[in-house]
N, C-alpha and C. Protein backbone atom coordinates (compact mmCIF):
# COMPACT_ATOMS: atom_id res chain seq x y z
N UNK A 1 21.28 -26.56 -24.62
CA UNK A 1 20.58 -27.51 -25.45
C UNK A 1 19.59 -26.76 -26.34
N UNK A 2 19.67 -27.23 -27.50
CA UNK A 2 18.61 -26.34 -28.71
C UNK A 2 17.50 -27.32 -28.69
N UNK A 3 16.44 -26.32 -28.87
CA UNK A 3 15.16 -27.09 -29.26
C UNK A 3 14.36 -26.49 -30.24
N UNK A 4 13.17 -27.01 -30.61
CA UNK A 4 12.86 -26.76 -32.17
C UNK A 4 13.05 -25.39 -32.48
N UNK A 5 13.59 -24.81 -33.53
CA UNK A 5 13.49 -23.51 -34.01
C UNK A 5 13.87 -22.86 -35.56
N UNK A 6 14.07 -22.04 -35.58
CA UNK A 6 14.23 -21.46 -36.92
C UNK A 6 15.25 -22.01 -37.44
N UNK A 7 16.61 -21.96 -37.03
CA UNK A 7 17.49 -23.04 -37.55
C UNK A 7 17.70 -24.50 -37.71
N UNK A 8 16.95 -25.22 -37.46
CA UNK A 8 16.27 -26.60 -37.72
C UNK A 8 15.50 -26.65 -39.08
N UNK A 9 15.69 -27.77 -40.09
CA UNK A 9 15.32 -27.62 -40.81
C UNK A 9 15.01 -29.11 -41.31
N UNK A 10 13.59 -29.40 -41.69
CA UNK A 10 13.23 -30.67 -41.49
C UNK A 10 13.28 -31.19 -42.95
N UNK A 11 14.55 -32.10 -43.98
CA UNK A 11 14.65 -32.91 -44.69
C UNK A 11 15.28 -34.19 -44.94
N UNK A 12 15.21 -34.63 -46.20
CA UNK A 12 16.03 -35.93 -45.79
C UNK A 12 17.29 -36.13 -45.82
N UNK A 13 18.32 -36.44 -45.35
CA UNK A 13 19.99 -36.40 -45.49
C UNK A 13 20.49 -36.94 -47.03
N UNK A 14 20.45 -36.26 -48.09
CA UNK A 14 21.42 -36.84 -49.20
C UNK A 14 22.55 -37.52 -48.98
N UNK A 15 23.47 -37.91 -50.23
CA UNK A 15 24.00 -38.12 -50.02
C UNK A 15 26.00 -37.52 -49.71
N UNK A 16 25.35 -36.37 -50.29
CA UNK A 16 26.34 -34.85 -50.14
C UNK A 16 26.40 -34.65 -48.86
N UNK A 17 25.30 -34.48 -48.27
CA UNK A 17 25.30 -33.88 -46.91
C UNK A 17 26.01 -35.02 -45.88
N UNK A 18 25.77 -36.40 -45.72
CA UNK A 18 26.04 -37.00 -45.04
C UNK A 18 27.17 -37.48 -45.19
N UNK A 19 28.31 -37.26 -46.36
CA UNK A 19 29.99 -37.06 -46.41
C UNK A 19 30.51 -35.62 -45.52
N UNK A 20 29.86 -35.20 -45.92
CA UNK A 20 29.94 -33.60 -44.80
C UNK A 20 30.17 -33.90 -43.84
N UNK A 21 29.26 -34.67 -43.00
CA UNK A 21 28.46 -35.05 -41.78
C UNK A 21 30.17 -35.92 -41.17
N UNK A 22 30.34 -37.19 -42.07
CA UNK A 22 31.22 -38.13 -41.92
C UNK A 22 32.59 -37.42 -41.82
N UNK A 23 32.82 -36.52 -42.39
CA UNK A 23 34.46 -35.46 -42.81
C UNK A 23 34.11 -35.05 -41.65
N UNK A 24 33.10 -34.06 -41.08
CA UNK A 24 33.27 -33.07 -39.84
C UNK A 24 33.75 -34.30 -38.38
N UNK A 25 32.63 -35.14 -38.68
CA UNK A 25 32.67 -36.27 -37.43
C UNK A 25 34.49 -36.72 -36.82
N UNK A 26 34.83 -36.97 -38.03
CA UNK A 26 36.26 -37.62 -38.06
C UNK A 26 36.97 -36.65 -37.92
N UNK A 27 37.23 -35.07 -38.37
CA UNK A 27 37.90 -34.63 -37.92
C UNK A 27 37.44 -33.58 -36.37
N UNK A 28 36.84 -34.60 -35.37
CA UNK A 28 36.87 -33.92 -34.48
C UNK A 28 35.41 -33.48 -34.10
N UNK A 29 34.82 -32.44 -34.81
CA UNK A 29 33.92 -32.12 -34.46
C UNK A 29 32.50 -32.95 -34.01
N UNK A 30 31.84 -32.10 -32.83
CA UNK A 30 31.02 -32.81 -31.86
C UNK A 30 29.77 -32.83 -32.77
N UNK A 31 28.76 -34.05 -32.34
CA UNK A 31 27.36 -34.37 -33.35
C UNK A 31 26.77 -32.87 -33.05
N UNK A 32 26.44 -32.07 -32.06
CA UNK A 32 25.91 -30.53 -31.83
C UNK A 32 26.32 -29.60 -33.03
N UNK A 33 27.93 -29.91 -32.97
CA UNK A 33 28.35 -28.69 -34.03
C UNK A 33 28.03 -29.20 -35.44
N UNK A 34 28.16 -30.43 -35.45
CA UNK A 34 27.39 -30.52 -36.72
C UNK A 34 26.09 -30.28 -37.77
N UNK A 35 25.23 -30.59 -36.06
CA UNK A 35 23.77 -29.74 -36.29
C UNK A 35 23.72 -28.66 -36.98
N UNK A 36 24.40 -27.72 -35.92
CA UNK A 36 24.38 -25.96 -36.34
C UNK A 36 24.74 -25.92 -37.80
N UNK A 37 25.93 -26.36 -37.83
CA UNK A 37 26.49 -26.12 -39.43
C UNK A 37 25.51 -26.60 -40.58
N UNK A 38 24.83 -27.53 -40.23
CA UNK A 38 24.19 -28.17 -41.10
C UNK A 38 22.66 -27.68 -41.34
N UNK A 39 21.93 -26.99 -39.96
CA UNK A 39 20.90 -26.73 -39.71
C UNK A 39 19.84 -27.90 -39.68
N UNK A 40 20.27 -28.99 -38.87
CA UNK A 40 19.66 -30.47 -38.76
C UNK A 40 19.51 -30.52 -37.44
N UNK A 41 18.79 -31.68 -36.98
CA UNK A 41 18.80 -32.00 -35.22
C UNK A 41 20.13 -32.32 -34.67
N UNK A 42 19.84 -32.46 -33.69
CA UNK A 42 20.88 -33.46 -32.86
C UNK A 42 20.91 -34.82 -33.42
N UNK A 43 20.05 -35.10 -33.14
CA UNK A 43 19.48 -36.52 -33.46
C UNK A 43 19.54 -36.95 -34.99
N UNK A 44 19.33 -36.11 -35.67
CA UNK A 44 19.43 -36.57 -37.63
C UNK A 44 20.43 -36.82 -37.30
N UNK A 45 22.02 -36.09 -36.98
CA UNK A 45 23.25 -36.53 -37.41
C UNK A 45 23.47 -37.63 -36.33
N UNK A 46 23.39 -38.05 -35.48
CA UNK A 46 23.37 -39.41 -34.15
C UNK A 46 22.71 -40.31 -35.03
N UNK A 47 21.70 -40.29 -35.34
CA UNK A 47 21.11 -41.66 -36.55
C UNK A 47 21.97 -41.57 -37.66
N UNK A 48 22.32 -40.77 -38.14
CA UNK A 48 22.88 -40.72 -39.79
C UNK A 48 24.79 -41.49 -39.14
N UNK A 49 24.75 -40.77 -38.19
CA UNK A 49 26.41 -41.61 -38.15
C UNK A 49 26.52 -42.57 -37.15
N UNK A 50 25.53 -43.43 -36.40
CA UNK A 50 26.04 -43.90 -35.13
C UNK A 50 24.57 -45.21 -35.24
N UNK A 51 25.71 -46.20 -35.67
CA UNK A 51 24.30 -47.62 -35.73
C UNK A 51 23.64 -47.74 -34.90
N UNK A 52 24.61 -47.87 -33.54
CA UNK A 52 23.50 -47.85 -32.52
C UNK A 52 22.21 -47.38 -32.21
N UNK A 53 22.91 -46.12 -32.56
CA UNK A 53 22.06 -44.91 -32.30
C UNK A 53 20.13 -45.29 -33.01
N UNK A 54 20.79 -45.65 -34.21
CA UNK A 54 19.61 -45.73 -35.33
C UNK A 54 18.60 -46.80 -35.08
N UNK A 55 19.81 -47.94 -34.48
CA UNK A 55 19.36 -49.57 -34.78
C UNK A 55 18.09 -49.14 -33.37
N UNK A 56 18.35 -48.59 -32.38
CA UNK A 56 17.30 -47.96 -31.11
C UNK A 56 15.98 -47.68 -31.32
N UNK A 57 16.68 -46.20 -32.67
CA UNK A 57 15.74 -45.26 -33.17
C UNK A 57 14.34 -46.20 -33.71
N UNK A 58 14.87 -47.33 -34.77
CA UNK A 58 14.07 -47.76 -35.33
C UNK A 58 13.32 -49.12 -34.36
N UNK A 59 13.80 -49.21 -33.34
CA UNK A 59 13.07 -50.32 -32.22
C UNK A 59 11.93 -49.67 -31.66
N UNK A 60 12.19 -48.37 -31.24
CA UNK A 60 11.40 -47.83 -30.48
C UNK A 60 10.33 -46.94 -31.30
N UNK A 61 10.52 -47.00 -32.86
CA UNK A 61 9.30 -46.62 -33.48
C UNK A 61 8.53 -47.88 -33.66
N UNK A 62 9.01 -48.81 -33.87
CA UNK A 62 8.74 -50.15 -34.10
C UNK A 62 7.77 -50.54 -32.83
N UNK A 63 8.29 -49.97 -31.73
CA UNK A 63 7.65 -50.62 -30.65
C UNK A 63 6.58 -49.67 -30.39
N UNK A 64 6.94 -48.30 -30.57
CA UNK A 64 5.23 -47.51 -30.28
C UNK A 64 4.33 -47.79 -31.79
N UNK A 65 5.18 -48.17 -32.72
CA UNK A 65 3.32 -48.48 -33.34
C UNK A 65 3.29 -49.85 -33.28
N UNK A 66 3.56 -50.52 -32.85
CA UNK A 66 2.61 -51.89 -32.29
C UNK A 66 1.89 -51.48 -31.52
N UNK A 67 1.97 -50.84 -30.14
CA UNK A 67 1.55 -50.52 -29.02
C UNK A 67 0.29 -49.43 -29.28
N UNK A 68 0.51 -48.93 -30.64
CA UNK A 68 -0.54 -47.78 -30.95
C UNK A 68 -1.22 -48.24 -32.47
N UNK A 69 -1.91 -49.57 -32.77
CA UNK A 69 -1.97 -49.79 -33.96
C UNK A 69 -2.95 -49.00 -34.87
N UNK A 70 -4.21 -48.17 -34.06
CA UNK A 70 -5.49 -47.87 -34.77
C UNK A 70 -4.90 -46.55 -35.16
N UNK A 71 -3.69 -45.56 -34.29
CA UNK A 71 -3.33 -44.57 -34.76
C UNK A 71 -2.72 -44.78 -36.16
N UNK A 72 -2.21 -45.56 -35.98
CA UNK A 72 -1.38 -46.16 -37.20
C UNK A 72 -1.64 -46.71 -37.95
N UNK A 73 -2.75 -47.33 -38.28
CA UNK A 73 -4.04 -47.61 -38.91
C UNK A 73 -5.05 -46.16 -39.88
N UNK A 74 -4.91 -45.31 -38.71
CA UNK A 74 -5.39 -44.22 -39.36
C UNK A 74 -4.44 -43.15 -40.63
N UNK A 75 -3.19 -43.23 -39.66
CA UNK A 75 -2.17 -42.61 -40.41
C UNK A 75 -1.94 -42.84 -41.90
N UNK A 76 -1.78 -44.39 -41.88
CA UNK A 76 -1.24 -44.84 -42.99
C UNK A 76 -2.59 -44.75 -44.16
N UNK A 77 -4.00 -44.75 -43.97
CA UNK A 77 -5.22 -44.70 -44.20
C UNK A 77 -4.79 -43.46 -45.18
N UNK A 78 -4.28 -42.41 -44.34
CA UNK A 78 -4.52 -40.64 -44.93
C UNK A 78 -3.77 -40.48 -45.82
N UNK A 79 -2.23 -41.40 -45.76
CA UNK A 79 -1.16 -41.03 -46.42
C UNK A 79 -1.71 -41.99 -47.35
N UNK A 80 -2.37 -42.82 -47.51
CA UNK A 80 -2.40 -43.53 -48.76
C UNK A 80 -3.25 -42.45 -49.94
N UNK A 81 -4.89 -42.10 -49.26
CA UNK A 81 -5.56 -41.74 -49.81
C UNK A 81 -4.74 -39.75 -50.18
N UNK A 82 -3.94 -39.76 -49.96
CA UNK A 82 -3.21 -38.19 -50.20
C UNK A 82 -1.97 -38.67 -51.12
N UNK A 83 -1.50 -39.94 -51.50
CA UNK A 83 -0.25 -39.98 -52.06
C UNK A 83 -0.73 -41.54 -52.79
N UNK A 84 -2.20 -41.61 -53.96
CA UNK A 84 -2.46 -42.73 -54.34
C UNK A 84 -1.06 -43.29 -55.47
N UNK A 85 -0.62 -42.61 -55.74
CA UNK A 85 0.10 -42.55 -57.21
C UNK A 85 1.67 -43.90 -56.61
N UNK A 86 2.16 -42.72 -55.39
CA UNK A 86 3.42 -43.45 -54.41
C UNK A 86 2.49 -44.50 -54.05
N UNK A 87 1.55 -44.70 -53.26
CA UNK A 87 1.28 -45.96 -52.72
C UNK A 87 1.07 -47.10 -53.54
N UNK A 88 0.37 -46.48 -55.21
CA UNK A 88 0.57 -48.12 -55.89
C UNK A 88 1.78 -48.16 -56.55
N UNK A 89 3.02 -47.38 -56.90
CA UNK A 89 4.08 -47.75 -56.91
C UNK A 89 4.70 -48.69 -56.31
N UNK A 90 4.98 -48.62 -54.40
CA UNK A 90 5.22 -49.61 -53.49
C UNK A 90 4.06 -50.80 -53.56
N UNK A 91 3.13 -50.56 -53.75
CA UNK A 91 2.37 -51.90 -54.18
C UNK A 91 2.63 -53.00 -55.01
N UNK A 92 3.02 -52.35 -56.07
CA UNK A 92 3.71 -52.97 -57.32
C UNK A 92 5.38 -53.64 -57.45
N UNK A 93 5.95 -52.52 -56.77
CA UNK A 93 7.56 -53.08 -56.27
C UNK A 93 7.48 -54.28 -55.18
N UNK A 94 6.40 -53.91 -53.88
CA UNK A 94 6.77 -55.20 -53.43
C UNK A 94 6.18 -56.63 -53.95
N UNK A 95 5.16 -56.21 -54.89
CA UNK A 95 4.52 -57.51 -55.59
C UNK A 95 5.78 -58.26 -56.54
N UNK A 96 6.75 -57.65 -57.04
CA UNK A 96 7.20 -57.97 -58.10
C UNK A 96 8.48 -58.49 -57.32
N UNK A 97 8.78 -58.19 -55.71
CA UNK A 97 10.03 -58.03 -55.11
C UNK A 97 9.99 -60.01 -54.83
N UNK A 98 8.28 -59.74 -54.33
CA UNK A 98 7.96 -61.17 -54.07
C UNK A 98 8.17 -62.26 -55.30
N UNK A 99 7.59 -61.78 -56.13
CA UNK A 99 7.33 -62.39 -57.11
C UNK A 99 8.99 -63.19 -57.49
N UNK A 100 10.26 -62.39 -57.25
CA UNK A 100 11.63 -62.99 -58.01
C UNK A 100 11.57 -63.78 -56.43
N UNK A 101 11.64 -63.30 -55.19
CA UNK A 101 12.03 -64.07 -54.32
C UNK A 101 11.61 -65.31 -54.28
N UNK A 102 10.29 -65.78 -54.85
CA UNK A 102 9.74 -66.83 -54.68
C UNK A 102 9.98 -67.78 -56.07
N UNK A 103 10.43 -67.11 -56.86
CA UNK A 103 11.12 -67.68 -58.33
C UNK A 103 9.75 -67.60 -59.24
N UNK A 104 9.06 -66.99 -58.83
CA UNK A 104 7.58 -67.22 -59.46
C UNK A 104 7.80 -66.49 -61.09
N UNK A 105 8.38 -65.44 -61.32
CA UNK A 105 9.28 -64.86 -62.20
C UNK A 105 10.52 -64.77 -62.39
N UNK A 106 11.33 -64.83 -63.45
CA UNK A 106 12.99 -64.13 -63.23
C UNK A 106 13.01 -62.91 -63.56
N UNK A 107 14.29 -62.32 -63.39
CA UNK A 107 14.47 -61.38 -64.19
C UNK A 107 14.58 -60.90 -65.02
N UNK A 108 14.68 -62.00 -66.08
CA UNK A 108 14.31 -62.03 -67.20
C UNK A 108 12.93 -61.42 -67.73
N UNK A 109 11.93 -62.25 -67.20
CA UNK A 109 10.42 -62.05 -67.37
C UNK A 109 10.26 -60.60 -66.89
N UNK A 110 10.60 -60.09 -65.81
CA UNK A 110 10.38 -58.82 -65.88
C UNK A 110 11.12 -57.85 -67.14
N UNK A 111 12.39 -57.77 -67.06
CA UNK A 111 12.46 -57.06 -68.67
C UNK A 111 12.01 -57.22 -69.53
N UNK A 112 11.50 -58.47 -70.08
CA UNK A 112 10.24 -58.42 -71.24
C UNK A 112 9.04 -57.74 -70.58
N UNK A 113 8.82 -58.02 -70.00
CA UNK A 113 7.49 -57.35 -69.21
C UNK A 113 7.56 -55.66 -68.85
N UNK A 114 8.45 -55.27 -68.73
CA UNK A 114 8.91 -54.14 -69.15
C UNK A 114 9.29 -53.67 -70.31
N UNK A 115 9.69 -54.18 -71.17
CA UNK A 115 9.93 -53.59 -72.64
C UNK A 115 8.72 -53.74 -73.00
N UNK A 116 7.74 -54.68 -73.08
CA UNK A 116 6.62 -54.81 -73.96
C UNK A 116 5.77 -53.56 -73.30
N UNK A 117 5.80 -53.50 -71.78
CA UNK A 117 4.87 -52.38 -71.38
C UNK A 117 5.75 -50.89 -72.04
N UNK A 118 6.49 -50.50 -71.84
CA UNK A 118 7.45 -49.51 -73.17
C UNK A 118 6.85 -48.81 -74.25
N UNK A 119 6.34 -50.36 -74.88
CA UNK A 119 6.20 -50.28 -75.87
C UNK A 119 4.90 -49.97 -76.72
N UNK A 120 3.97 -49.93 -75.36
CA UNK A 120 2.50 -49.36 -75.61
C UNK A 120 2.42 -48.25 -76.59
């Protein structure tokens, strides 16, 4: 069993890599050997190909930060004030996400609302 080391390499799975991932899987090869080849965890390629696997992954993050809210409270605190630019991006997407769900705008109104901002 491998554990953290020099050949581990911590990013996010494109979408190149994870046809790789899908070709090796199907023909045979084990989620381990895929690691190596890839220089990923065990676990990246078990989430990246196996729902189960993921649908878990994301319960049990789900369930330690409920269980840990002030850490997570703090976390999200640091990453905001270190990444202001990304955080009012997602501010803005989910305002606007709300905004069509609730019919409060169409989509319409946003492309004018976008061309006119353009057009500053």
């Amino acid at each position: 069993m491998f554990g953290k080391g020099d050949w581990m390499v911590y990013r996010k799975v494109d979408e190149k890599t994870l046809n790789k991932m899908k070709k090796w899987r199907k023909a045979g090869l084990s989620y381990m050997e895929i690691a190596k080849r890839l220089h990923l965890s065990n676990n990246t390629i078990q989430y990246h190909l196996k729902k189960e696997y993921r649908k878990k992954s994301i319960e049990r993050v789900k369930k330690w930060q409920k269980k840990h809210p002030k850490i997570m409270q703090e976390r999200n605190k640091k990453w905001r004030k270190e990444n202001p630019l990304k955080y009012r991006k997602i501010i803005c997407i989910s305002l606007v996400k709300g905004y069509l769900k609730r019919n409060i705008i169409s989509i319409d109104d946003l492309k004018q609302i976008i061309k006119e901002f353009r057009g500053r």
